[in-house]
PDB file of N, CA and C in Angstrom:
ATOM      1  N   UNK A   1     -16.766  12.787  -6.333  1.00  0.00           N
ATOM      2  CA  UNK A   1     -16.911  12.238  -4.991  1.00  0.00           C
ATOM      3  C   UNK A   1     -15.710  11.355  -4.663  1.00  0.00           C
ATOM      4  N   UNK A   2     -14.995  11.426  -3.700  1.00  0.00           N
ATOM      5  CA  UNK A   2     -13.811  11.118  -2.950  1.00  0.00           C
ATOM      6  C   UNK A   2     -14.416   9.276  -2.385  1.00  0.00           C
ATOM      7  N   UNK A   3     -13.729   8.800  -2.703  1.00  0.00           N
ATOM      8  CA  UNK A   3     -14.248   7.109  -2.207  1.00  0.00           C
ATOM      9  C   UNK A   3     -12.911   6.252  -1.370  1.00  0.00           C
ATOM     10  N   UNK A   4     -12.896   5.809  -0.226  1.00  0.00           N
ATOM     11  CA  UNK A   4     -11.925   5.366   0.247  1.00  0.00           C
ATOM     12  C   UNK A   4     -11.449   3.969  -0.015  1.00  0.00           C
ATOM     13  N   UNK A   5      -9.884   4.039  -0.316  1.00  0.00           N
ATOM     14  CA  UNK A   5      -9.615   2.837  -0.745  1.00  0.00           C
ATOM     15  C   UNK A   5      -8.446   2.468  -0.144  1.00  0.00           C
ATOM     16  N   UNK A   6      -7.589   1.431  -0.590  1.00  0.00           N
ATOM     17  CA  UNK A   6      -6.660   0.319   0.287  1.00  0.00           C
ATOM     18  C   UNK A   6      -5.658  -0.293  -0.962  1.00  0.00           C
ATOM     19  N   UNK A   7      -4.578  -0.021  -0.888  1.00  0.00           N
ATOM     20  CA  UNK A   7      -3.661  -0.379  -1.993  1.00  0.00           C
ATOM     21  C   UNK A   7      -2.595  -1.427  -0.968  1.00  0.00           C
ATOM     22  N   UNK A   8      -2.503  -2.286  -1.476  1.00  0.00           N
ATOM     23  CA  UNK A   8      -1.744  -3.456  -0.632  1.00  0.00           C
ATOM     24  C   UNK A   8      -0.588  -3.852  -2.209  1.00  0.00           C
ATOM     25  N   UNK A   9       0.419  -4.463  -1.608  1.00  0.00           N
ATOM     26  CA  UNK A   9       1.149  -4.556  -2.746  1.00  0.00           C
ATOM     27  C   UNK A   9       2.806  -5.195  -1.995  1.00  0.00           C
ATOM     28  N   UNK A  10       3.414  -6.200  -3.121  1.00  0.00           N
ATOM     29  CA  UNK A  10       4.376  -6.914  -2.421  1.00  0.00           C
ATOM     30  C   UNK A  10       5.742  -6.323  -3.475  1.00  0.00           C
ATOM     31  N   UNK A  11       6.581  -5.977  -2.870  1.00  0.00           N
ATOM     32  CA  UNK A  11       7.857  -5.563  -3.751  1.00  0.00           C
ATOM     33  C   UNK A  11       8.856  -6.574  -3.163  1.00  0.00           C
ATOM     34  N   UNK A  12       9.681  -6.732  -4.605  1.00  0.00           N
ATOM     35  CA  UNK A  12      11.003  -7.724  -4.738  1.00  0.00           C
ATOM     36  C   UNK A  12      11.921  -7.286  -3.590  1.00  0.00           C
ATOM     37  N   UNK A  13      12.192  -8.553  -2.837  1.00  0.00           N
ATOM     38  CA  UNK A  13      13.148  -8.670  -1.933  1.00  0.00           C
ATOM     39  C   UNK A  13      14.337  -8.214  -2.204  1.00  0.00           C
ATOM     40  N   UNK A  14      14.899  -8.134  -2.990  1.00  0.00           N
ATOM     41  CA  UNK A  14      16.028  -7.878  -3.195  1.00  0.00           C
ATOM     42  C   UNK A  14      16.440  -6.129  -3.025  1.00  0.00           C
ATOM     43  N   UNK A  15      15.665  -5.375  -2.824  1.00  0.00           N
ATOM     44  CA  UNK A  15      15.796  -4.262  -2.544  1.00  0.00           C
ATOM     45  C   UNK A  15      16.096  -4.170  -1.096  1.00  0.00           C
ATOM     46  N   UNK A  16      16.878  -3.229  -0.634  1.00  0.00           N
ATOM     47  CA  UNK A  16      17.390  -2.798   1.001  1.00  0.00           C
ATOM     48  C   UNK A  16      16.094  -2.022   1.027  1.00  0.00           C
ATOM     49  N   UNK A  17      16.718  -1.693   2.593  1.00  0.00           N
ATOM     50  CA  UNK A  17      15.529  -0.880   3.493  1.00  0.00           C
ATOM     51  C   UNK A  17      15.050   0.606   2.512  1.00  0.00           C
ATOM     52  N   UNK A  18      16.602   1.581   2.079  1.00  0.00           N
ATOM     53  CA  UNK A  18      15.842   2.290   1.283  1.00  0.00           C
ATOM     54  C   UNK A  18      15.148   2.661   0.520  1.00  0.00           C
ATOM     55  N   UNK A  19      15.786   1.605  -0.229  1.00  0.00           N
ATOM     56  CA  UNK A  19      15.268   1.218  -1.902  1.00  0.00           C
ATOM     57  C   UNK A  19      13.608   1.039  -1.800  1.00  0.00           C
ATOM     58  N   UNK A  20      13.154   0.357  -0.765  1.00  0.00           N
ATOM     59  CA  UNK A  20      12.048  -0.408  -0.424  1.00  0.00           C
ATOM     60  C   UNK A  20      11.147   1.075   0.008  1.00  0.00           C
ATOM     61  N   UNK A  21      11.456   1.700   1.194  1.00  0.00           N
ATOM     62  CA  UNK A  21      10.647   2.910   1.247  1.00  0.00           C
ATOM     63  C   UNK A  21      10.568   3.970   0.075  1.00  0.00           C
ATOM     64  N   UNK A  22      11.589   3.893  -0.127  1.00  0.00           N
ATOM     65  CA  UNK A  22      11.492   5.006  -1.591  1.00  0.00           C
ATOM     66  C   UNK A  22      10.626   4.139  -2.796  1.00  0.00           C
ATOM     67  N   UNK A  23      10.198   3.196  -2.881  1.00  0.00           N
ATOM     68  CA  UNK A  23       9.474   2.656  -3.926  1.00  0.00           C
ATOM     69  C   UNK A  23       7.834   2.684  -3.616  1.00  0.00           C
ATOM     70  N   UNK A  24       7.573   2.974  -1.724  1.00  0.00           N
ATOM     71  CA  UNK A  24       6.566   3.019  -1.373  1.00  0.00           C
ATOM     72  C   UNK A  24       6.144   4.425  -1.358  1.00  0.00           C
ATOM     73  N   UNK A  25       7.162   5.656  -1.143  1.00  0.00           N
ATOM     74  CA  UNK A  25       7.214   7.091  -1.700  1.00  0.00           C
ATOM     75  C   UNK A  25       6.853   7.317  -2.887  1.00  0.00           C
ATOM     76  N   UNK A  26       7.042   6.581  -3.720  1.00  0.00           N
ATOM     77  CA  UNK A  26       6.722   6.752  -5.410  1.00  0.00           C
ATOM     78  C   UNK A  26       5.458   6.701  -5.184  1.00  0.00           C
ATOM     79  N   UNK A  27       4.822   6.173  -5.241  1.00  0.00           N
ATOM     80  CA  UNK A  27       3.499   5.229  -4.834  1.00  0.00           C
ATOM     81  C   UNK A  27       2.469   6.341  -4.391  1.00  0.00           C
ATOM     82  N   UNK A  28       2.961   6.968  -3.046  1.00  0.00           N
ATOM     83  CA  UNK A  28       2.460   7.659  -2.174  1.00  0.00           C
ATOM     84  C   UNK A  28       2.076   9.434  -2.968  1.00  0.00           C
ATOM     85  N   UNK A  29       3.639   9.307  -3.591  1.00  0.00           N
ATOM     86  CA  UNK A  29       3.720  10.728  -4.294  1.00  0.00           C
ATOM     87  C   UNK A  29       2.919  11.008  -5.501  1.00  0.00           C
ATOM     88  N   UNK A  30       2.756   9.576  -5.794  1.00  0.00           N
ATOM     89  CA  UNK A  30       1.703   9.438  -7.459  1.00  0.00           C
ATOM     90  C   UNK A  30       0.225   9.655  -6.715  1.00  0.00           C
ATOM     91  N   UNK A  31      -0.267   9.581  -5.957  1.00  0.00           N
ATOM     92  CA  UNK A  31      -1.201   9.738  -5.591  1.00  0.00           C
ATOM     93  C   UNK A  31      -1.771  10.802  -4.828  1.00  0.00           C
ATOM     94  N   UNK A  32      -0.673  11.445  -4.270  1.00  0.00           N
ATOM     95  CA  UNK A  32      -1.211  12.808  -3.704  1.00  0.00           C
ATOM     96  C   UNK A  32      -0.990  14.115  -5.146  1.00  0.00           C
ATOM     97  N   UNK A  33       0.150  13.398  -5.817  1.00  0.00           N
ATOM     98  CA  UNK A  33      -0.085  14.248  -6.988  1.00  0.00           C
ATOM     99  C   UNK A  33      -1.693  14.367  -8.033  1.00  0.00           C
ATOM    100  N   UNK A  34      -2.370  13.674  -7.410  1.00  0.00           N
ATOM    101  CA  UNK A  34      -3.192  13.085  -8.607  1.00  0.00           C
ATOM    102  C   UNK A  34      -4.452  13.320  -7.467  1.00  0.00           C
ATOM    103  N   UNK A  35      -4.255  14.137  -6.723  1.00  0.00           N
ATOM    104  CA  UNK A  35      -5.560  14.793  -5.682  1.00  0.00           C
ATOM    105  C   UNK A  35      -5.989  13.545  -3.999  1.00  0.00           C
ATOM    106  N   UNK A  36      -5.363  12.340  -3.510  1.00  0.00           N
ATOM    107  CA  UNK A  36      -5.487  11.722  -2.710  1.00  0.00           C
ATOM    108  C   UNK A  36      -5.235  12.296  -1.514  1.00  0.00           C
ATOM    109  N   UNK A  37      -5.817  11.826  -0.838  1.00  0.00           N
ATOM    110  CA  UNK A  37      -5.550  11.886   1.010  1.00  0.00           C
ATOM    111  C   UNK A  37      -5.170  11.006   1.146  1.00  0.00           C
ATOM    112  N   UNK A  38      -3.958  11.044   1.602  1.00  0.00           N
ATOM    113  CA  UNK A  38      -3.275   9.737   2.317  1.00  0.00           C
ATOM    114  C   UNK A  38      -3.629  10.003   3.849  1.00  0.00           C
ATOM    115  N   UNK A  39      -4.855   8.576   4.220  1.00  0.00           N
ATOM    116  CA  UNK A  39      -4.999   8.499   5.311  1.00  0.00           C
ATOM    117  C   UNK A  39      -4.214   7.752   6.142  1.00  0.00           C
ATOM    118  N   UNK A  40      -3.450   6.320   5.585  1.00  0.00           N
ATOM    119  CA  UNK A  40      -2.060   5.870   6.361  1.00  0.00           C
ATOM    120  C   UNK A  40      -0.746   4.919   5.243  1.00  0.00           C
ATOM    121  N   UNK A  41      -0.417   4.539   6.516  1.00  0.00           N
ATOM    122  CA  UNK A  41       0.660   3.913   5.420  1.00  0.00           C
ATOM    123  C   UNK A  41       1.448   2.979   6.383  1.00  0.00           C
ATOM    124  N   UNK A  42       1.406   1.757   5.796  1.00  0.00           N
ATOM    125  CA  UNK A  42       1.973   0.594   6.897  1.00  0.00           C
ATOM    126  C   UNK A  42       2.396  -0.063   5.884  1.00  0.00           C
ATOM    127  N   UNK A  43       4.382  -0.193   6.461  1.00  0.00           N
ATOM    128  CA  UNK A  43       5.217  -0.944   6.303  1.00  0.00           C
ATOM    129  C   UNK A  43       5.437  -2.107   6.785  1.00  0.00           C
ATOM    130  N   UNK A  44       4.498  -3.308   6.235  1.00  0.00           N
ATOM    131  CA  UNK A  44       5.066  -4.743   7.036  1.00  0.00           C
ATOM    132  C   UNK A  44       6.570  -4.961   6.864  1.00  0.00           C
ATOM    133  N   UNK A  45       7.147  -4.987   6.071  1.00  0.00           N
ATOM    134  CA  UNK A  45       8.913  -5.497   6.117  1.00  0.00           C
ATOM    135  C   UNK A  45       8.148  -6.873   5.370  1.00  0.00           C
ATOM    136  N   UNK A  46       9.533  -7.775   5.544  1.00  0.00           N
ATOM    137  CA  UNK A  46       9.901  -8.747   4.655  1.00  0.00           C
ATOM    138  C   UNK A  46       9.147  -9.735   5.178  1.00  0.00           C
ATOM    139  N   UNK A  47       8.445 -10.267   4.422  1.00  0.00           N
ATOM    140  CA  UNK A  47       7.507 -11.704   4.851  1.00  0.00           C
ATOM    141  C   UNK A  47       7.849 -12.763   3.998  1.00  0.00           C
ATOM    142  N   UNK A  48       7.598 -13.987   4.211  1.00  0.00           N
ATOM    143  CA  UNK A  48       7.482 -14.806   3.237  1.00  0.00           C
ATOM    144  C   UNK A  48       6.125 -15.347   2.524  1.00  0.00           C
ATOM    145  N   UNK A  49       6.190 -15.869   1.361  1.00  0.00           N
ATOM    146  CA  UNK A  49       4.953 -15.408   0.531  1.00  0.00           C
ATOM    147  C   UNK A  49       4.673 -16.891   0.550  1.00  0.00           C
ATOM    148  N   UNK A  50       3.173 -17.139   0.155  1.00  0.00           N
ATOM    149  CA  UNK A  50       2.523 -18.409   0.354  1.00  0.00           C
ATOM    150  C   UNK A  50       2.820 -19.241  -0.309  1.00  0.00           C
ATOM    151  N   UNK A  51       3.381 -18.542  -1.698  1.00  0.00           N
ATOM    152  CA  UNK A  51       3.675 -19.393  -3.077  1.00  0.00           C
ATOM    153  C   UNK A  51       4.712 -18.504  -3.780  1.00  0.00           C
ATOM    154  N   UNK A  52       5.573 -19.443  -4.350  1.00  0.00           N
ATOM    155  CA  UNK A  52       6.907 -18.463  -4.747  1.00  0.00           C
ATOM    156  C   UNK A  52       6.047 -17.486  -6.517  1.00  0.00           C
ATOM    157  N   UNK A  53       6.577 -16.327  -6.302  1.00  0.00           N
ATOM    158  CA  UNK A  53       6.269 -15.519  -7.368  1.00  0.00           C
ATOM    159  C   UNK A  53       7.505 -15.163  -8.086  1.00  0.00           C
ATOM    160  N   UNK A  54       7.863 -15.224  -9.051  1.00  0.00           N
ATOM    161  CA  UNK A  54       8.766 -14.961  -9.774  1.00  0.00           C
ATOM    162  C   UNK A  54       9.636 -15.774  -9.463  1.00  0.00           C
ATOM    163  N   UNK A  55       9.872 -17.222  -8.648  1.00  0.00           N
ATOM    164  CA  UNK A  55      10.925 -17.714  -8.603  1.00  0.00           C
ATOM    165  C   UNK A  55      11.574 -16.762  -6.994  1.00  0.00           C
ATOM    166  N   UNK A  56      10.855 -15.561  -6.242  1.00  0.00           N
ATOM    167  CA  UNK A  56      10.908 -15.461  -5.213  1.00  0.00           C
ATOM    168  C   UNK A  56       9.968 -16.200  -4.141  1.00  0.00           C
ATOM    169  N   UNK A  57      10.669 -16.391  -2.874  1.00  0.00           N
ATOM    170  CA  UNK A  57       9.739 -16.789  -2.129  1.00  0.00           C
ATOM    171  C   UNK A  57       9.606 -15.897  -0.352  1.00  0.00           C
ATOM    172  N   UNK A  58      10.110 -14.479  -0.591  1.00  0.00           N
ATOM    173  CA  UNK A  58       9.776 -13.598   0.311  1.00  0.00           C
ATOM    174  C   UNK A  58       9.798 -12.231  -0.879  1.00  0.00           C
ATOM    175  N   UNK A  59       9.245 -10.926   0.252  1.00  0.00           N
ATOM    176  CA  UNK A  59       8.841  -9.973  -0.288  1.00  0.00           C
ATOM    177  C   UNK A  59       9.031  -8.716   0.670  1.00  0.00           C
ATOM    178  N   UNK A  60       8.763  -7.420   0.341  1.00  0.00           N
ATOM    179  CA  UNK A  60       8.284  -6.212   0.942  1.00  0.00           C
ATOM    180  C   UNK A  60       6.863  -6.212   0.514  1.00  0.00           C
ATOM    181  N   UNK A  61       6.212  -6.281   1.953  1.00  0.00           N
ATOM    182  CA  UNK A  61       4.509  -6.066   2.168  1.00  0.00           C
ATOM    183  C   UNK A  61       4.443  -4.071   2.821  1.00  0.00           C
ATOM    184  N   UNK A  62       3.564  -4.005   1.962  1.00  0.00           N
ATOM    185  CA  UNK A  62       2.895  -2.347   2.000  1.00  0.00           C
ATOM    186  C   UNK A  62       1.826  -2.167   1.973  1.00  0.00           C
ATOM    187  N   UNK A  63       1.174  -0.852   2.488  1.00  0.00           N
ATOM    188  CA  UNK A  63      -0.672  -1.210   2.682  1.00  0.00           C
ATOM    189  C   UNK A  63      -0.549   0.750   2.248  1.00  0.00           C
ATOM    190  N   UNK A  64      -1.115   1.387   1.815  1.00  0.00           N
ATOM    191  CA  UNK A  64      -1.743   2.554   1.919  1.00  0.00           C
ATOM    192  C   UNK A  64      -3.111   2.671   1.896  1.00  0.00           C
ATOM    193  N   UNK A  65      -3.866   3.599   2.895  1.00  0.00           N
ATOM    194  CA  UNK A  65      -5.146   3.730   2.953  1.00  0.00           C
ATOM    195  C   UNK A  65      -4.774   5.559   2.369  1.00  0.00           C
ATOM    196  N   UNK A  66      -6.018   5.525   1.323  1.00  0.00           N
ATOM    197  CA  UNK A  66      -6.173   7.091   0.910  1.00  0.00           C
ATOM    198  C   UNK A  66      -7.674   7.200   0.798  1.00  0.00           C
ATOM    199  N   UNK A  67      -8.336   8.547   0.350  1.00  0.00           N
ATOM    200  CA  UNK A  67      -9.369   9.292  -0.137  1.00  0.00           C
ATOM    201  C   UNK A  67      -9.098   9.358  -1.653  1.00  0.00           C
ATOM    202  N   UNK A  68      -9.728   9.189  -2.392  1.00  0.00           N
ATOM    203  CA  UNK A  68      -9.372   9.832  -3.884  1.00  0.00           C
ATOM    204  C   UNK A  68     -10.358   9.612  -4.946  1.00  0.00           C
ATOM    205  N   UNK A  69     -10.416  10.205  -6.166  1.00  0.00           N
ATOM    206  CA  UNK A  69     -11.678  10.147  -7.012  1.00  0.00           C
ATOM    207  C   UNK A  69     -11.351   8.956  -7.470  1.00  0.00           C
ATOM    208  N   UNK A  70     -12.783   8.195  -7.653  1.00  0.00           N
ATOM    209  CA  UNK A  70     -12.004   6.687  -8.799  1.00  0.00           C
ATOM    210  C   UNK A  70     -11.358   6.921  -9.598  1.00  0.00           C
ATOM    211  N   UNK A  71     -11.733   7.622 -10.365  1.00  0.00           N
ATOM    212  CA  UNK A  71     -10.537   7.492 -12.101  1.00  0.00           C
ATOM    213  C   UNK A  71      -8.993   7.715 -11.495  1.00  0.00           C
ATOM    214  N   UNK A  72      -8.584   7.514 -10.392  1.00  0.00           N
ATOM    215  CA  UNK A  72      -6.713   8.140 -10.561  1.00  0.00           C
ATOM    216  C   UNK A  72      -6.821   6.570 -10.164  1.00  0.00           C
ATOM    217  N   UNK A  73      -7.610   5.349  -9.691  1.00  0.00           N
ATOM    218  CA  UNK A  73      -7.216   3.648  -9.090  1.00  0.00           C
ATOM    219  C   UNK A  73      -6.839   3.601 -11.047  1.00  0.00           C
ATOM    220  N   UNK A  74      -7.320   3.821 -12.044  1.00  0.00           N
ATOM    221  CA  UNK A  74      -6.681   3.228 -13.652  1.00  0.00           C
ATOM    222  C   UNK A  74      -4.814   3.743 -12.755  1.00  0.00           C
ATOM    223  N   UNK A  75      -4.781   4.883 -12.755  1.00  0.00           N
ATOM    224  CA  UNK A  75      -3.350   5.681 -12.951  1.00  0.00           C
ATOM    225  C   UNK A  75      -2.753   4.809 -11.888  1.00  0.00           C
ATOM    226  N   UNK A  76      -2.876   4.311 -10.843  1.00  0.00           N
ATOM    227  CA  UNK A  76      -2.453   3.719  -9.641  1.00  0.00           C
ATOM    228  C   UNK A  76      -2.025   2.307 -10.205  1.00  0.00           C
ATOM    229  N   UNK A  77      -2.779   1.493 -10.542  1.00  0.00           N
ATOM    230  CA  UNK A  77      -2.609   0.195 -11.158  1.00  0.00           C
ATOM    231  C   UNK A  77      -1.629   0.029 -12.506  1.00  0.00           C
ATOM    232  N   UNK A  78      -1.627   0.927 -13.385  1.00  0.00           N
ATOM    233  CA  UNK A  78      -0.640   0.808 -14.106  1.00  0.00           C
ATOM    234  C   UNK A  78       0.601   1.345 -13.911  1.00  0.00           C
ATOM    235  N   UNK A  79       0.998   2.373 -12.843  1.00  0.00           N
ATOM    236  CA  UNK A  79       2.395   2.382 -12.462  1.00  0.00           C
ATOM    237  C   UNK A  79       2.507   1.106 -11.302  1.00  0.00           C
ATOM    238  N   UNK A  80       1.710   0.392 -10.911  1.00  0.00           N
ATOM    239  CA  UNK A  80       2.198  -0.780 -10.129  1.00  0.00           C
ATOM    240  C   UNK A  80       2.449  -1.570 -11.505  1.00  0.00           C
ATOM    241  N   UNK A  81       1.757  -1.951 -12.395  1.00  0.00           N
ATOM    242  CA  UNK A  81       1.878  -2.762 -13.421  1.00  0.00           C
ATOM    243  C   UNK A  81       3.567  -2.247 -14.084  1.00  0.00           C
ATOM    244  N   UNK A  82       3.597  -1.136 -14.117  1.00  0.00           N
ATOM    245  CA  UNK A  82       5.143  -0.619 -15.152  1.00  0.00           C
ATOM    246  C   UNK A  82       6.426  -0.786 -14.072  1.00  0.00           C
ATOM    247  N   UNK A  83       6.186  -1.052 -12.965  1.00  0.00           N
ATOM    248  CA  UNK A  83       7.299  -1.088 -11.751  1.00  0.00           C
ATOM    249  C   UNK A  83       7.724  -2.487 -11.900  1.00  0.00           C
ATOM    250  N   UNK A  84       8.760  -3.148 -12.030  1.00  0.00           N
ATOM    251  CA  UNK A  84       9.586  -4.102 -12.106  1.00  0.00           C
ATOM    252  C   UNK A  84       9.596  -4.486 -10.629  1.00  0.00           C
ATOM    253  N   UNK A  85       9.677  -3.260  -9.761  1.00  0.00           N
ATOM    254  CA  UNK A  85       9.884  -3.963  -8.410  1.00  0.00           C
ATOM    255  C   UNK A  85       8.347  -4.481  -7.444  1.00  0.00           C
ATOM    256  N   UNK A  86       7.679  -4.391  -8.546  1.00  0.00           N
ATOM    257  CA  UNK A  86       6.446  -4.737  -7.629  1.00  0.00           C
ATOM    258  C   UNK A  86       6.025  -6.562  -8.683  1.00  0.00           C
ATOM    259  N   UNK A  87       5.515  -7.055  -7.065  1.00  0.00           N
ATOM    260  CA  UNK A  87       5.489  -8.618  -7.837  1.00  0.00           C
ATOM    261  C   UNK A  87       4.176  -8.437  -7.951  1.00  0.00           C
ATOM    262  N   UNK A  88       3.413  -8.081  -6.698  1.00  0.00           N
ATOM    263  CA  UNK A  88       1.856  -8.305  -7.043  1.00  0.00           C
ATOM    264  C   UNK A  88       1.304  -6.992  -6.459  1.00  0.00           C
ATOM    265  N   UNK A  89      -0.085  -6.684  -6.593  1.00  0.00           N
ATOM    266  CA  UNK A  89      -0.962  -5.503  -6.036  1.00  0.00           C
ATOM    267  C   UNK A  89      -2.062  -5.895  -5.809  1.00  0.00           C
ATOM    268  N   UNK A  90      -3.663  -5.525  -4.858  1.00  0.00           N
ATOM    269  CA  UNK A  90      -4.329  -5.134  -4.878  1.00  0.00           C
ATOM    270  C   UNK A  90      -5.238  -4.350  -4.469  1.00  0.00           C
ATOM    271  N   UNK A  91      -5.371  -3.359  -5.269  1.00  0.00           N
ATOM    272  CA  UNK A  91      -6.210  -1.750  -4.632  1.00  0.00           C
ATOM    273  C   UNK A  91      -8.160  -2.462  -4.521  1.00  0.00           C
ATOM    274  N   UNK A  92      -8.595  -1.480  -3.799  1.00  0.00           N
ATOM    275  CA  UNK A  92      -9.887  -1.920  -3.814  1.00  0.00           C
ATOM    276  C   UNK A  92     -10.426  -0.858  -2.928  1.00  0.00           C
ATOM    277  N   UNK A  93     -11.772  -0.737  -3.049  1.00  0.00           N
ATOM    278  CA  UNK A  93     -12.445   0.266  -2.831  1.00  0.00           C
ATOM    279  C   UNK A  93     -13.257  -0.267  -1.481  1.00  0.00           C
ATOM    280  N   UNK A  94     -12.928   0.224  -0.231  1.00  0.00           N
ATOM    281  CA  UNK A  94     -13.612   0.279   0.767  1.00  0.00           C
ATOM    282  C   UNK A  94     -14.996   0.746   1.257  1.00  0.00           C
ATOM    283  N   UNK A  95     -15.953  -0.283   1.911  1.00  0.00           N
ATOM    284  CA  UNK A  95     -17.535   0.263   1.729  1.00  0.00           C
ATOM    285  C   UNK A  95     -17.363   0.723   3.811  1.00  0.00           C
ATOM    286  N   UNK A  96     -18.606   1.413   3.855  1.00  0.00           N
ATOM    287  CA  UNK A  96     -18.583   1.727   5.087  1.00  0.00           C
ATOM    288  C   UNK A  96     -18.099   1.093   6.812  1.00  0.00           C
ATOM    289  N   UNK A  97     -18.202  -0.290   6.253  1.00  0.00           N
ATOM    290  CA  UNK A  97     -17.834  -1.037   7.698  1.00  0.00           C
ATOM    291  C   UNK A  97     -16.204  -1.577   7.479  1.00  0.00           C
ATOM    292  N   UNK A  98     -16.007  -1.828   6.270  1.00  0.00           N
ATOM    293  CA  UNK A  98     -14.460  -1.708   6.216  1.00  0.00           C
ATOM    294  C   UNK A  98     -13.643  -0.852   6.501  1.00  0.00           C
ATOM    295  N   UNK A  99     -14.191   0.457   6.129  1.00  0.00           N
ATOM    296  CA  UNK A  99     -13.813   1.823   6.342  1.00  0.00           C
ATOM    297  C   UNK A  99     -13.462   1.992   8.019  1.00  0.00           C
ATOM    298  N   UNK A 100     -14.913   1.280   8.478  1.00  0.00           N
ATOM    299  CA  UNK A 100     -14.541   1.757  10.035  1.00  0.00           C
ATOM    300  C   UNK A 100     -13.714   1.014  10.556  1.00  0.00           C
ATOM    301  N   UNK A 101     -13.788  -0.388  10.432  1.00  0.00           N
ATOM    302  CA  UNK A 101     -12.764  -1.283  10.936  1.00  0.00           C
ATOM    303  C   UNK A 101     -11.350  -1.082  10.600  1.00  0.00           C
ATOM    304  N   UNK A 102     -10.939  -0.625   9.670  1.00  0.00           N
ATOM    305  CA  UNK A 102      -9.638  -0.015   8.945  1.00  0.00           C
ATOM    306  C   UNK A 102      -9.221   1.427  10.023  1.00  0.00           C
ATOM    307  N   UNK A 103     -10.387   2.295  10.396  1.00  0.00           N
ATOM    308  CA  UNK A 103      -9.875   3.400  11.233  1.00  0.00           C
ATOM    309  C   UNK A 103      -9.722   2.633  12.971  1.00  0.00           C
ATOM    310  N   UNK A 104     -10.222   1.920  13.223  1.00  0.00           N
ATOM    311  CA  UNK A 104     -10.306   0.935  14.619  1.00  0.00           C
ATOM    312  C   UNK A 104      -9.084   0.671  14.867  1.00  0.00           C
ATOM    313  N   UNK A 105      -8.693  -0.272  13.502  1.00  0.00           N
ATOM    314  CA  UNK A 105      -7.294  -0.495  13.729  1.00  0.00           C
ATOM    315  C   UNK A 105      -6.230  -0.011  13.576  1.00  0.00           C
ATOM    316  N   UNK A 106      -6.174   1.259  12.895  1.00  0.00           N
ATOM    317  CA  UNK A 106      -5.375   2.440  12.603  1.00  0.00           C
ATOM    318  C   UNK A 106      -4.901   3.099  13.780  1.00  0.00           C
ATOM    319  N   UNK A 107      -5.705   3.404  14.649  1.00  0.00           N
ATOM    320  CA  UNK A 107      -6.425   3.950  15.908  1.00  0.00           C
ATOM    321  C   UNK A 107      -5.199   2.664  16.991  1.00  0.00           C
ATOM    322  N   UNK A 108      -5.805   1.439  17.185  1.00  0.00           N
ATOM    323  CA  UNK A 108      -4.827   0.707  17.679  1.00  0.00           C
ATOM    324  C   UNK A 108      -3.252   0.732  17.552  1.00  0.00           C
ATOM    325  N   UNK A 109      -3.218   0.736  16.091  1.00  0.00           N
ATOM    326  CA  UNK A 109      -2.181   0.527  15.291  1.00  0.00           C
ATOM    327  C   UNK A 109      -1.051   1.712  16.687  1.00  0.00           C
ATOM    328  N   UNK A 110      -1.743   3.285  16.055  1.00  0.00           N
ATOM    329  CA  UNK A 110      -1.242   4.281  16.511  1.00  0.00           C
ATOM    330  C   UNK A 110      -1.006   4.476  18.153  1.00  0.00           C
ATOM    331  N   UNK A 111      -1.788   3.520  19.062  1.00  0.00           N
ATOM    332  CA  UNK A 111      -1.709   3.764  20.734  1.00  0.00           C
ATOM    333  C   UNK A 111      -0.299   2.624  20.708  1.00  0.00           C
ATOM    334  N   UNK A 112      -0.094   2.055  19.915  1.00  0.00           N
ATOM    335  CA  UNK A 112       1.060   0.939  20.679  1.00  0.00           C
ATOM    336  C   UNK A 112       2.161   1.190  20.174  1.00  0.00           C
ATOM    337  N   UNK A 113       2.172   2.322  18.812  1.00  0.00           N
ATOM    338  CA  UNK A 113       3.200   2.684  18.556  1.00  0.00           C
ATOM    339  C   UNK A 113       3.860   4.231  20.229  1.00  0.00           C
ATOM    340  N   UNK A 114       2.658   4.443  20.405  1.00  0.00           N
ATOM    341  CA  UNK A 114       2.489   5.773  21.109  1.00  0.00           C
ATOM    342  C   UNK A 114       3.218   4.927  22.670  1.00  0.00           C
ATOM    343  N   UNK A 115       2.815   3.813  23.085  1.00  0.00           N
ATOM    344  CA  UNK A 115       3.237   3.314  24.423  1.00  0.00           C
ATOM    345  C   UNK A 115       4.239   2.835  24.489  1.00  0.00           C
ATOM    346  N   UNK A 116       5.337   2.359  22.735  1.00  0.00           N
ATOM    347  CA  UNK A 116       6.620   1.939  22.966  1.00  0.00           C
ATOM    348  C   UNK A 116       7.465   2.878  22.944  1.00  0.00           C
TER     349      UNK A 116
END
């Protein structure tokens, strides 16, 4: 059974624009390899973080929403864990009203990209 979930995750500043999408491609590609639906994928860009991590005190913020069986969130968490460029993660498993509120704003997300 397919369960919907939410992978959020902050990568080291020090990477450029490519470096930064291609690390969120890895990510993306490990998971459709491994049977996921990628339902979206939102690039915040560079924020600054509440509390310095590593002696950084900004980041690359990333969100993927997918479909996928639990057992591939082990496989997901330890290539965030083996990535050097990732400071922090957390995946988590979405219950029905998160789910909808997550498509609400997806839905938003997508009309204001659509009106600029």
């Amino acid at each position: 059974m397919l369960n919907h979930y939410e992978a959020a995750f902050i990568l080291t500043p020090v990477l450029s624009e490519p470096q930064m999408k291609e690390a969120v491609d890895k990510f993306e590609n490990l998971l459709k390899e491994n049977g996921a639906t990628i339902l979206n994928r939102e690039e915040w860009g560079l924020k600054k973080l509440a509390y310095p991590i590593q002696g950084k005190t900004t980041g690359f913020y990333a969100l993927l929403q997918f479909d996928v069986e639990p057992a591939v969130i082990a496989t997901l968490e330890t290539a965030f864990r083996r990535d050097e460029k990732v400071l922090r993660f957390l995946s988590f498993r979405l219950d029905k009203y998160a789910f909808e509120y997550a498509e609400k704003r997806r839905n938003v997300n997508l009309k204001k990209t659509q009106e600029a």
